[in-house]
C-alpha atoms as a PDB file:
ATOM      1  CA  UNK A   1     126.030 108.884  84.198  1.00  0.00           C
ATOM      2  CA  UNK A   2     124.739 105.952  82.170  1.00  0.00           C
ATOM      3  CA  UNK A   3     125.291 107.379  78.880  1.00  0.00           C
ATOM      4  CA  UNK A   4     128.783 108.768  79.590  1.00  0.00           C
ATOM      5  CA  UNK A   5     129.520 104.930  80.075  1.00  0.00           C
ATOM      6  CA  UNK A   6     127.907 103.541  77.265  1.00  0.00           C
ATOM      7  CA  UNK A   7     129.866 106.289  75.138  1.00  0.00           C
ATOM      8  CA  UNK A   8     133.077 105.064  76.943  1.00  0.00           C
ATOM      9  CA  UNK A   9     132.524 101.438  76.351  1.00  0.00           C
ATOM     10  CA  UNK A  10     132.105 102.013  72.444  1.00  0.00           C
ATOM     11  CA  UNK A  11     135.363 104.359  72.538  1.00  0.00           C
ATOM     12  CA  UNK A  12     137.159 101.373  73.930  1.00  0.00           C
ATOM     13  CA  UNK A  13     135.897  98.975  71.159  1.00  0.00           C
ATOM     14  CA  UNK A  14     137.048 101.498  68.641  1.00  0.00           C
ATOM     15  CA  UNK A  15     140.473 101.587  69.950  1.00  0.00           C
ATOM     16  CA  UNK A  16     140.461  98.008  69.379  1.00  0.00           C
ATOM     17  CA  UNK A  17     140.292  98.052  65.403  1.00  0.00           C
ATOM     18  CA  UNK A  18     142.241  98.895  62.500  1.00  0.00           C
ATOM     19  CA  UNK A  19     142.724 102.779  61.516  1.00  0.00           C
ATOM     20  CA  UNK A  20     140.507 102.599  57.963  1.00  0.00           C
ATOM     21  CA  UNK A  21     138.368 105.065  57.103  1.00  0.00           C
ATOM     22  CA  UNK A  22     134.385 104.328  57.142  1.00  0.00           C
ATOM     23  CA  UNK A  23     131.517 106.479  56.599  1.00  0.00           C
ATOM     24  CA  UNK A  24     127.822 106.953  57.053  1.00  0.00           C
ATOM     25  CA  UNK A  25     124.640 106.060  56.863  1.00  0.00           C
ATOM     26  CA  UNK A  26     125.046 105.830  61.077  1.00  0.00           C
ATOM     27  CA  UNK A  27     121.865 104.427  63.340  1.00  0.00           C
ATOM     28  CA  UNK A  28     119.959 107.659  63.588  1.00  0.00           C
ATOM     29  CA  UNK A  29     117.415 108.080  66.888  1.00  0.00           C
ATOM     30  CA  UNK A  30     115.541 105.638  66.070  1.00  0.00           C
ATOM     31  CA  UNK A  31     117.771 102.813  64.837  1.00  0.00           C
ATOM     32  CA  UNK A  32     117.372 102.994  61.405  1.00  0.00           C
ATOM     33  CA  UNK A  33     120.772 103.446  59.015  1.00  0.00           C
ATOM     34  CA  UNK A  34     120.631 107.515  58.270  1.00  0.00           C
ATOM     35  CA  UNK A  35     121.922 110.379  60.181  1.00  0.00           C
ATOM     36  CA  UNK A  36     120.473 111.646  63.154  1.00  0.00           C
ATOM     37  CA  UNK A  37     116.414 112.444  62.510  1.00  0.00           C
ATOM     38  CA  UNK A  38     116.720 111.193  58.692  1.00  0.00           C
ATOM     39  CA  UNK A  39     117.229 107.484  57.038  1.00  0.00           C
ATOM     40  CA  UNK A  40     119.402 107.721  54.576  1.00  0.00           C
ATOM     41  CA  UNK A  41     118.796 105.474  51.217  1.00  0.00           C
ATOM     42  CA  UNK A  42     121.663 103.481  52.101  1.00  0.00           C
ATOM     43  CA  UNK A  43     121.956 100.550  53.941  1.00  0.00           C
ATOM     44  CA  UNK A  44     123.099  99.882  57.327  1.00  0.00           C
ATOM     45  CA  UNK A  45     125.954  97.523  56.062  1.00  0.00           C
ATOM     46  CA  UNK A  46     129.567  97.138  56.660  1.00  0.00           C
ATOM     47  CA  UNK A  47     129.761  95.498  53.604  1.00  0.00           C
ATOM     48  CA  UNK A  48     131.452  92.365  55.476  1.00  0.00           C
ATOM     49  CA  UNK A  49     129.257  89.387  55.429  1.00  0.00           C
ATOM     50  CA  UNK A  50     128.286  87.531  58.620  1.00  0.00           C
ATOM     51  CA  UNK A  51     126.615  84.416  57.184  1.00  0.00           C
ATOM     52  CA  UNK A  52     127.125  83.693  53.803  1.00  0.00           C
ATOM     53  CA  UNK A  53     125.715  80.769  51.860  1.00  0.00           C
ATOM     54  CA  UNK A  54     127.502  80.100  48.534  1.00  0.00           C
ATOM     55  CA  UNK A  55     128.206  82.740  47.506  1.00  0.00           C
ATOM     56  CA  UNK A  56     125.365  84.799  48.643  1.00  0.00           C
ATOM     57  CA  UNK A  57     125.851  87.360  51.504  1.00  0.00           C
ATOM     58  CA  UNK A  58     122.596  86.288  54.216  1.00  0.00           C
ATOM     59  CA  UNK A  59     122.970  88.842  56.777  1.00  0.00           C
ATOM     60  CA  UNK A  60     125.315  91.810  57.657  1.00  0.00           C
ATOM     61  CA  UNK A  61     127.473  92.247  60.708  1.00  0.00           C
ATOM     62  CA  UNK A  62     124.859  94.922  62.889  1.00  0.00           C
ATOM     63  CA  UNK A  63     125.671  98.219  63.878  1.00  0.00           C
ATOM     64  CA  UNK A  64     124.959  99.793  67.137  1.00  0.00           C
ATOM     65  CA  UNK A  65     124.419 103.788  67.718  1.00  0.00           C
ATOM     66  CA  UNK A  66     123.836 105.842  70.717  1.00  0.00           C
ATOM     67  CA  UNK A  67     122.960 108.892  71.221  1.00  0.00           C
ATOM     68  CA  UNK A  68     122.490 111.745  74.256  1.00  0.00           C
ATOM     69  CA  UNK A  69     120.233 115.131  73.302  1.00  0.00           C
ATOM     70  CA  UNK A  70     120.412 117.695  76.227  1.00  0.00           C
ATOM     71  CA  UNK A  71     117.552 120.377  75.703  1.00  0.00           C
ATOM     72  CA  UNK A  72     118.013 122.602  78.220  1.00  0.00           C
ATOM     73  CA  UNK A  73     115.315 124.798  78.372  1.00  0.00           C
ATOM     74  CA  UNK A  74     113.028 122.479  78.175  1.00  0.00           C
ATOM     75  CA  UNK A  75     114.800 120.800  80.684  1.00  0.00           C
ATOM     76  CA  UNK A  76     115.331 117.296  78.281  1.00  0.00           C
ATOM     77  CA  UNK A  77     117.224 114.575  78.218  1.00  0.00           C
ATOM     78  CA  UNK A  78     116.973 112.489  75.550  1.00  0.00           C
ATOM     79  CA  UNK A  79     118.705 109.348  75.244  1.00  0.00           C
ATOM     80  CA  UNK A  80     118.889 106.304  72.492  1.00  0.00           C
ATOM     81  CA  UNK A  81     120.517 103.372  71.607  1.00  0.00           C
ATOM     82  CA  UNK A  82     119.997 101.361  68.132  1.00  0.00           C
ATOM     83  CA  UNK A  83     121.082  98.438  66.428  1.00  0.00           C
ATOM     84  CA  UNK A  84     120.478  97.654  62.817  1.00  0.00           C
ATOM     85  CA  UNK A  85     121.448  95.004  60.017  1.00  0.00           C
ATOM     86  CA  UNK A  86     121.126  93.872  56.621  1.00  0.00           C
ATOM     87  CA  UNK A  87     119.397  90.880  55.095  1.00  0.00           C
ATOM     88  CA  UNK A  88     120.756  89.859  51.315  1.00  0.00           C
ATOM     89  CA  UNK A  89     122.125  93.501  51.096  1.00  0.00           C
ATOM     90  CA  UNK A  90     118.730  94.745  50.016  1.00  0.00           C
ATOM     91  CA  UNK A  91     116.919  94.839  53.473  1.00  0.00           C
ATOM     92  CA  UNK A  92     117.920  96.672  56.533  1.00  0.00           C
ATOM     93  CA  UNK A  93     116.159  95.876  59.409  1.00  0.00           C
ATOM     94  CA  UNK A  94     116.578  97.500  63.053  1.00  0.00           C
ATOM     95  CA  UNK A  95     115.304  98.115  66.473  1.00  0.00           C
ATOM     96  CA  UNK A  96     115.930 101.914  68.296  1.00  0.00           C
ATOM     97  CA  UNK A  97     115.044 102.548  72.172  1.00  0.00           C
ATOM     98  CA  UNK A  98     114.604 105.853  73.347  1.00  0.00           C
ATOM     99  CA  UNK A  99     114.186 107.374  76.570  1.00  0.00           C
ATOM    100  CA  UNK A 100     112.598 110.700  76.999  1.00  0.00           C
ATOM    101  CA  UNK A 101     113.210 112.238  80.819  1.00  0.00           C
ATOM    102  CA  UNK A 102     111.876 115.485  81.030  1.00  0.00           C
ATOM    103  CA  UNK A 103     111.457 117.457  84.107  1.00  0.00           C
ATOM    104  CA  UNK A 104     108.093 117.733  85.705  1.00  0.00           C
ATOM    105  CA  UNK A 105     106.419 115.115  83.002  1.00  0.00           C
ATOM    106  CA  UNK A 106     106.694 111.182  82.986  1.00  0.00           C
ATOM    107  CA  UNK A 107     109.573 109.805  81.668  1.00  0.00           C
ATOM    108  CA  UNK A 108     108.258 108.668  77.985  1.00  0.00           C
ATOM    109  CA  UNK A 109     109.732 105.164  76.637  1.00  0.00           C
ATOM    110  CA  UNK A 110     109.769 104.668  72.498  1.00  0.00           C
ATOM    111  CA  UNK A 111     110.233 101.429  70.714  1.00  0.00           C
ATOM    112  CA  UNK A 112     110.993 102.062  66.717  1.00  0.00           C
ATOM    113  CA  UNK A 113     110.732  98.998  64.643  1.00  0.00           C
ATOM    114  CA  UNK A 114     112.236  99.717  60.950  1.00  0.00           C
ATOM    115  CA  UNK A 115     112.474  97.548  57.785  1.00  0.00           C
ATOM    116  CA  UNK A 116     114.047  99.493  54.491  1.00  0.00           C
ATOM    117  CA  UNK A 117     114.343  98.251  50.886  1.00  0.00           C
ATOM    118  CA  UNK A 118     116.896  99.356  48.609  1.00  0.00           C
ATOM    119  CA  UNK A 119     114.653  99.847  45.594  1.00  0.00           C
ATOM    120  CA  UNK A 120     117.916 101.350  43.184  1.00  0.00           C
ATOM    121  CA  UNK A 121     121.516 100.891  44.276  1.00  0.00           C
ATOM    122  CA  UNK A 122     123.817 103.650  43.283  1.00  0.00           C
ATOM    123  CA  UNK A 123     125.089 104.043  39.971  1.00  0.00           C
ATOM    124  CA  UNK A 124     122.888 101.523  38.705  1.00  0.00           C
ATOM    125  CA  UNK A 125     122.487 100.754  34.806  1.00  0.00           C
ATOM    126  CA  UNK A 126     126.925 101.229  34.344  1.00  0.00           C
ATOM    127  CA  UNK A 127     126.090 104.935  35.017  1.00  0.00           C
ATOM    128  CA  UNK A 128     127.787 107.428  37.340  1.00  0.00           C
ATOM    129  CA  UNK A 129     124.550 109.772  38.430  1.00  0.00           C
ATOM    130  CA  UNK A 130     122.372 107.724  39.178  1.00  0.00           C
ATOM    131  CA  UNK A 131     121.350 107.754  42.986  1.00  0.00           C
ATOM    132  CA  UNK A 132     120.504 105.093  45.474  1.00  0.00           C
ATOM    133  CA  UNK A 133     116.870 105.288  46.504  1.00  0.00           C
ATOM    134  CA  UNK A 134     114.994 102.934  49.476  1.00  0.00           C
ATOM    135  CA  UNK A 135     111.423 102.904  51.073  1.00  0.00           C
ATOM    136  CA  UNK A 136     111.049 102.047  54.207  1.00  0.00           C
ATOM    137  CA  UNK A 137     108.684 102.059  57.324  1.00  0.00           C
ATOM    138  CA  UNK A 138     108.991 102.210  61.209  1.00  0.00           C
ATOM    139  CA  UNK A 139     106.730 100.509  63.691  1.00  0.00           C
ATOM    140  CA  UNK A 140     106.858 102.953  66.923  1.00  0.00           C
ATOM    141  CA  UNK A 141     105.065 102.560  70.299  1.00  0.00           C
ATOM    142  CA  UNK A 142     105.711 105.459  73.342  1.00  0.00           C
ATOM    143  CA  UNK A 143     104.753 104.613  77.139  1.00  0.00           C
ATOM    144  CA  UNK A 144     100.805 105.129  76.750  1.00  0.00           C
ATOM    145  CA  UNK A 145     100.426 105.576  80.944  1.00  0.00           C
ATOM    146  CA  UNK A 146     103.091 108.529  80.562  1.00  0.00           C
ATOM    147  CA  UNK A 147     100.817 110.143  78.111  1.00  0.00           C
ATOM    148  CA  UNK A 148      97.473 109.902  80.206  1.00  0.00           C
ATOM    149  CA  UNK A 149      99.508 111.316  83.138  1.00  0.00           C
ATOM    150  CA  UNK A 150     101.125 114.040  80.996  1.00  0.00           C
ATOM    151  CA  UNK A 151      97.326 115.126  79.834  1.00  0.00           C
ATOM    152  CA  UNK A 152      97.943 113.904  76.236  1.00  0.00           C
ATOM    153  CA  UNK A 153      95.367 110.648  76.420  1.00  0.00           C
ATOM    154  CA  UNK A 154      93.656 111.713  73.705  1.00  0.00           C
ATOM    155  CA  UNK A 155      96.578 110.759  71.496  1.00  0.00           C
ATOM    156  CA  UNK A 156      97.698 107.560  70.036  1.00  0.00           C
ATOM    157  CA  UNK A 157     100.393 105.376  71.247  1.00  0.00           C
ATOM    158  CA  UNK A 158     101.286 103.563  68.703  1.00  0.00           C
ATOM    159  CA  UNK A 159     102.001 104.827  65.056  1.00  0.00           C
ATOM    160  CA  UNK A 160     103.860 104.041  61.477  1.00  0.00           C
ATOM    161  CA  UNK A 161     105.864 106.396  59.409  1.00  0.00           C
ATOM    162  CA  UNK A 162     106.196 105.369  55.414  1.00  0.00           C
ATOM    163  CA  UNK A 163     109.058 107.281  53.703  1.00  0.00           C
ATOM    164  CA  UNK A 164     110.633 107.435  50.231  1.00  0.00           C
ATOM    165  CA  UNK A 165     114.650 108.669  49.825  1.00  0.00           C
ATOM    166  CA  UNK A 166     117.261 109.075  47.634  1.00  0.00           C
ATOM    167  CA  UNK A 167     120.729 109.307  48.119  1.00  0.00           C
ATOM    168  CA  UNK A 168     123.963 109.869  45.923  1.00  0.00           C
ATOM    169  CA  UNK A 169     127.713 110.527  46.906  1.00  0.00           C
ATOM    170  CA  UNK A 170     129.035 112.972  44.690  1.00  0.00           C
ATOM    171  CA  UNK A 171     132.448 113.323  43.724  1.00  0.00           C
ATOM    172  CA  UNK A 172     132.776 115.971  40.907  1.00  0.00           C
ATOM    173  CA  UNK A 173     134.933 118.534  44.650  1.00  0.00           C
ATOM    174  CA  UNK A 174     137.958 117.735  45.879  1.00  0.00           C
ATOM    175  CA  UNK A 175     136.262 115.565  48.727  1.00  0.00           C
ATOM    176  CA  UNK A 176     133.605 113.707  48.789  1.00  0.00           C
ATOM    177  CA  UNK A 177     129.846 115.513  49.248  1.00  0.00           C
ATOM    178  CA  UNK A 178     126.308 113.283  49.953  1.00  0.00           C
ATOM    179  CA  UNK A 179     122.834 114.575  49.219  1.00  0.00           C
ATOM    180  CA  UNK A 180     120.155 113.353  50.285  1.00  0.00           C
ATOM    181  CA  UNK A 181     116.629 114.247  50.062  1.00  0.00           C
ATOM    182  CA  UNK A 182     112.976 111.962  50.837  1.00  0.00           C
ATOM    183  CA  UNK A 183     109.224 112.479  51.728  1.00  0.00           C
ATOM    184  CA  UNK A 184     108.103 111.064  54.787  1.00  0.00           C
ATOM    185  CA  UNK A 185     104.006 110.018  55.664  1.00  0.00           C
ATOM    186  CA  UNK A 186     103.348 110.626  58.946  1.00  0.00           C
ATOM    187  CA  UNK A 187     101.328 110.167  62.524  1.00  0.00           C
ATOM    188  CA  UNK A 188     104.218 111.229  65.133  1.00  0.00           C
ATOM    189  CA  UNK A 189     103.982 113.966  67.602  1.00  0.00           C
ATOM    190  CA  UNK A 190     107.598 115.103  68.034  1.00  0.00           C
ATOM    191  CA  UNK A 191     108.930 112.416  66.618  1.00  0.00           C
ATOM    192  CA  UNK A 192     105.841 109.787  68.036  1.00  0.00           C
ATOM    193  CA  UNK A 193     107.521 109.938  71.669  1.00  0.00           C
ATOM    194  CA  UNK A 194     104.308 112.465  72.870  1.00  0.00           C
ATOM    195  CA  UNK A 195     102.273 110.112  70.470  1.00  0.00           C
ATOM    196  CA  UNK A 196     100.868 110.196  67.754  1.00  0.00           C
ATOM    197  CA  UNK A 197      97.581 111.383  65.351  1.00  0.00           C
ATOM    198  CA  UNK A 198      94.909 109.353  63.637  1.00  0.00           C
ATOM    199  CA  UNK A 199      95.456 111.402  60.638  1.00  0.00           C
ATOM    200  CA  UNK A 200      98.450 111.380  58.559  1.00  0.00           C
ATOM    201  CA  UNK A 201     100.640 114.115  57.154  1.00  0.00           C
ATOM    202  CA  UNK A 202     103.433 113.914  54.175  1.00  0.00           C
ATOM    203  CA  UNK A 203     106.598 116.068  55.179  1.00  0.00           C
ATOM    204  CA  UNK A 204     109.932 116.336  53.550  1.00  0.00           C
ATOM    205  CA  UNK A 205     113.569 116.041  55.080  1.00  0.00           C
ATOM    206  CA  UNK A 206     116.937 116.487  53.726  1.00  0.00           C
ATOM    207  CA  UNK A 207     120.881 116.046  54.482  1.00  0.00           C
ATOM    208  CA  UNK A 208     124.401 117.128  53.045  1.00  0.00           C
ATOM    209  CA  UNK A 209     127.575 115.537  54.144  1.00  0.00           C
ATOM    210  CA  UNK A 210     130.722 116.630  52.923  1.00  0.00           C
ATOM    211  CA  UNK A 211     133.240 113.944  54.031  1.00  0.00           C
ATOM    212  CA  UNK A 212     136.769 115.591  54.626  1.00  0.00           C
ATOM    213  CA  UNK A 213     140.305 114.198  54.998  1.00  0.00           C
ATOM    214  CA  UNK A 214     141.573 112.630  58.241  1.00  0.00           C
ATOM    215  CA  UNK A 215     138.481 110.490  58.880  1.00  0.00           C
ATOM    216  CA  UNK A 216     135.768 114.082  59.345  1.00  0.00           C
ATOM    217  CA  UNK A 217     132.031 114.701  58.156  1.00  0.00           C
ATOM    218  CA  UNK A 218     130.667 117.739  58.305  1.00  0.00           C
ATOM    219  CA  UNK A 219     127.146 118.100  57.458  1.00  0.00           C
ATOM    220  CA  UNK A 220     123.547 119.276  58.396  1.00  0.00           C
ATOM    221  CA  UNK A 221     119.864 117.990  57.929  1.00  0.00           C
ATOM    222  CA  UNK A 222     116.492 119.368  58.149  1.00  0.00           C
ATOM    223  CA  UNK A 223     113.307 117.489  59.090  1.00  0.00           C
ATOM    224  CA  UNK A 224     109.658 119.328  58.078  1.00  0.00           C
ATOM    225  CA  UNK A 225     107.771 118.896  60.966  1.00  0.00           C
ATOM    226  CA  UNK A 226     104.296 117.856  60.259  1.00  0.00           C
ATOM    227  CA  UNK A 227     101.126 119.619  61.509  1.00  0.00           C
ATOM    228  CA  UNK A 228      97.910 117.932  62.362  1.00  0.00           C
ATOM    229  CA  UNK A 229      94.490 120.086  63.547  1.00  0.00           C
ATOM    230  CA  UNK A 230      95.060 118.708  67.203  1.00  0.00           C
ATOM    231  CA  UNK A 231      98.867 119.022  67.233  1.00  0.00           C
ATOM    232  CA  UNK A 232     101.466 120.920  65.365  1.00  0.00           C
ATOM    233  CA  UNK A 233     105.469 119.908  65.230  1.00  0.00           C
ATOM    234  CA  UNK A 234     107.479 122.485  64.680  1.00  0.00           C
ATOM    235  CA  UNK A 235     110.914 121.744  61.853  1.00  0.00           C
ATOM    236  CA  UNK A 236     113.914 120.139  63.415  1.00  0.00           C
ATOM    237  CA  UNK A 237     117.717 120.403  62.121  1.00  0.00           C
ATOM    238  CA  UNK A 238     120.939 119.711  63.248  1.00  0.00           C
ATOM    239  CA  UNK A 239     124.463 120.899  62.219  1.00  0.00           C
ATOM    240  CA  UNK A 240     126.980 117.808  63.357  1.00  0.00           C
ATOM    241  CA  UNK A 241     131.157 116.787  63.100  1.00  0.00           C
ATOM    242  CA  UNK A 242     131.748 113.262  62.953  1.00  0.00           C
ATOM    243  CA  UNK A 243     134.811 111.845  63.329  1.00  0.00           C
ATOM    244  CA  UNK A 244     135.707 108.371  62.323  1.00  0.00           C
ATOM    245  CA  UNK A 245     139.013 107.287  63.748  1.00  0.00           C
ATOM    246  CA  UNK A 246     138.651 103.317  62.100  1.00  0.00           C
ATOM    247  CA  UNK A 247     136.653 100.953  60.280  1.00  0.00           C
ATOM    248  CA  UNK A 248     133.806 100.373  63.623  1.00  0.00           C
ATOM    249  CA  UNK A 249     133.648 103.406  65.201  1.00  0.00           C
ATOM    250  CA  UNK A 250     132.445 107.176  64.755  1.00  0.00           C
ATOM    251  CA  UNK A 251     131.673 109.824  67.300  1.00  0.00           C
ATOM    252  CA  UNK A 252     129.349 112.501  66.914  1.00  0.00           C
ATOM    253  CA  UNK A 253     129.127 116.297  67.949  1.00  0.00           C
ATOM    254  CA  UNK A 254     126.272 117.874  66.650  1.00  0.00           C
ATOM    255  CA  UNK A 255     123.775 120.985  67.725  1.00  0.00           C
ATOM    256  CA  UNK A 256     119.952 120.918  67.120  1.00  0.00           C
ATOM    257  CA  UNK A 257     117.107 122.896  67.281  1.00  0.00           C
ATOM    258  CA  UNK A 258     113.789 121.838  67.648  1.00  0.00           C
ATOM    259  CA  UNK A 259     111.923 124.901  67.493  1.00  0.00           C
ATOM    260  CA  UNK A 260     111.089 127.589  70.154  1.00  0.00           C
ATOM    261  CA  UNK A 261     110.243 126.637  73.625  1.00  0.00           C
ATOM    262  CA  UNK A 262     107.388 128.483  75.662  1.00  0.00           C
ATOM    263  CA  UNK A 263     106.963 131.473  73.455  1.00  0.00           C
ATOM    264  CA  UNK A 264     103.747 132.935  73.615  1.00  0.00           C
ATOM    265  CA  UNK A 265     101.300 132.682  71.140  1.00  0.00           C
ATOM    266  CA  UNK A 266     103.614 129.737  69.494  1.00  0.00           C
ATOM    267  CA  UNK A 267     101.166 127.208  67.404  1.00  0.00           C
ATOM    268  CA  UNK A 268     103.779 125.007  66.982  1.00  0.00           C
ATOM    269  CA  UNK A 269     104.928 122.688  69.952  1.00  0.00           C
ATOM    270  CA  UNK A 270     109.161 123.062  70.195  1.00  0.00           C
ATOM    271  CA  UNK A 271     111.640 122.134  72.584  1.00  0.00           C
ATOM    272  CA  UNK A 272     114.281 124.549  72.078  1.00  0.00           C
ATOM    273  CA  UNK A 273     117.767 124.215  71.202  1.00  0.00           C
ATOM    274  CA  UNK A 274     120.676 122.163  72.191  1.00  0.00           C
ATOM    275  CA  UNK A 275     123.429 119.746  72.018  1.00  0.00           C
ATOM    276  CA  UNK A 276     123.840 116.503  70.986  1.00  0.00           C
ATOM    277  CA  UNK A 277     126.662 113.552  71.550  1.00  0.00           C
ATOM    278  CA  UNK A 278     126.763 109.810  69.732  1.00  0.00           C
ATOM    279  CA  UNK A 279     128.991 107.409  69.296  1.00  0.00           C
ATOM    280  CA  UNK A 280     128.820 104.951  66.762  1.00  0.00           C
ATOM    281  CA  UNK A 281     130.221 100.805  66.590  1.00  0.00           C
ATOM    282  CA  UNK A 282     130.144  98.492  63.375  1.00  0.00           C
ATOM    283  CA  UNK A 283     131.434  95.280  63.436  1.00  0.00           C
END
């Protein structure tokens, strides 16, 4: 019930505001400016100062995301809620909460920590190709008593994820279209909220938006899911329709699959498929 009112509250905000058009990056899962799984290069910024000194922009009004994931055969439900910001519109920093209830485990509780620097800003050097491109990192910690009692003690709790991207709005179609495309150094066990290795792995991920008329994104996104000797993530995607009614807020339909669920012989550990909800607020 929870999430249907925290969904309801940011619909009411929304209604609020001003009917101008707005776009992504949204707070993904974890918090951190991007899509749903994947940052994007951009920033998390409204491009409306909060504190300015001068005439220097100190910090960005935040944005908040939530999300719901319903896995049903794996009998999941996965909810999140995010908030990020941007310091001197070159670093984002945010904070994501998830929790993880799934039926017949422990209810798992991830933190996600994120800082991202925008190395390149788009169309740098007077040019019109030239794509925005960030590093970043993300601090996560999942409930380390949860993974004792669900038999996985002899993972970590606590892990960081390093990542590269590049992103660039392209505008040579009638509407709008953004690629985007990083690597991503890893510990997590689907997505560090079973925990996480003491090796690392380097995995790719990738998105396409193509922003229609009327205030709609379509798009989809992959994420490679990295394999360690002990534990083995299988590839996630999502296809997802935003809509973006004003300025602060966006609501998201999406469906994901994580990979097969409880198929025999299966080396890689999925959740199945299912569908997701968010809704998005930007002051």
């Amino acid at each position: 019930m929870r999430k249907f009112i925290v969904l309801a509250v940011f619909l009411f905000l929304g209604s609020l505001t001003k009917q101008v058009f707005a776009g992504p990056p949204f707070n993904n899962l974890e918090g951190v400016g991007g899509v749903a799984y994947n940052p994007l290069a951009y920033l998390a910024d409204s491009g409306e100062e909060l504190i300015k000194i001068g005439d220097v922009d100190i910090l960005a009004k935040p944005r908040f995301g939530a999300w719901y994931v319903n896995l049903p055969k794996a009998k999941i439900d996965w909810e999140s809620i995010g908030v990020a910001t941007t310091l001197l519109k070159r670093l984002e920093v945010s904070y994501g909460y998830e929790a993880i209830n799934w039926e017949n485990h422990p209810t798992f509780h991830k933190n996600n920590l994120g800082a991202k620097l925008l190395l390149l800003k788009e169309n740098s050097f007077s040019t019109k190709f030239v794509p925005a491109i960030s590093i970043g990192t993300i601090f996560k910690t999942t409930s380390n008593a949860s993974l004792r009692e669900a038999g996985l003690g002899t993972l970590r709790s606590s892990g960081q994820d390093w990542y590269a991207v590049a992103t660039k709005t392209v505008n040579l179609l009638p509407v709008p279209v953004i690629i985007s495309g990083g690597l991503l150094s890893t510990q997590e066990f689907v997505t560090g909220a079973l925990g996480f290795s003491n090796k690392r792995e380097l995995t790719g991920f990738a998105n396409i938006d193509v922003v229609l008329p009327h205030g709609f994104v379509v798009g989809y996104e992959f994420k490679q899911g990295a394999r360690f000797s002990n534990v083995q993530n299988t590839n996630y995607w999502d296809a997802h329709l935003a809509w973006i009614p004003n300025k602060n807020l966006t609501v998201i339909a999406a469906y994901t699959g994580t990979g097969d669920y409880g198929k025999v012989g299966n080396t890689r550990t999925g959740l199945g498929n299912g569908f997701v909800l968010s809704a998005q607020y930007a002051f």
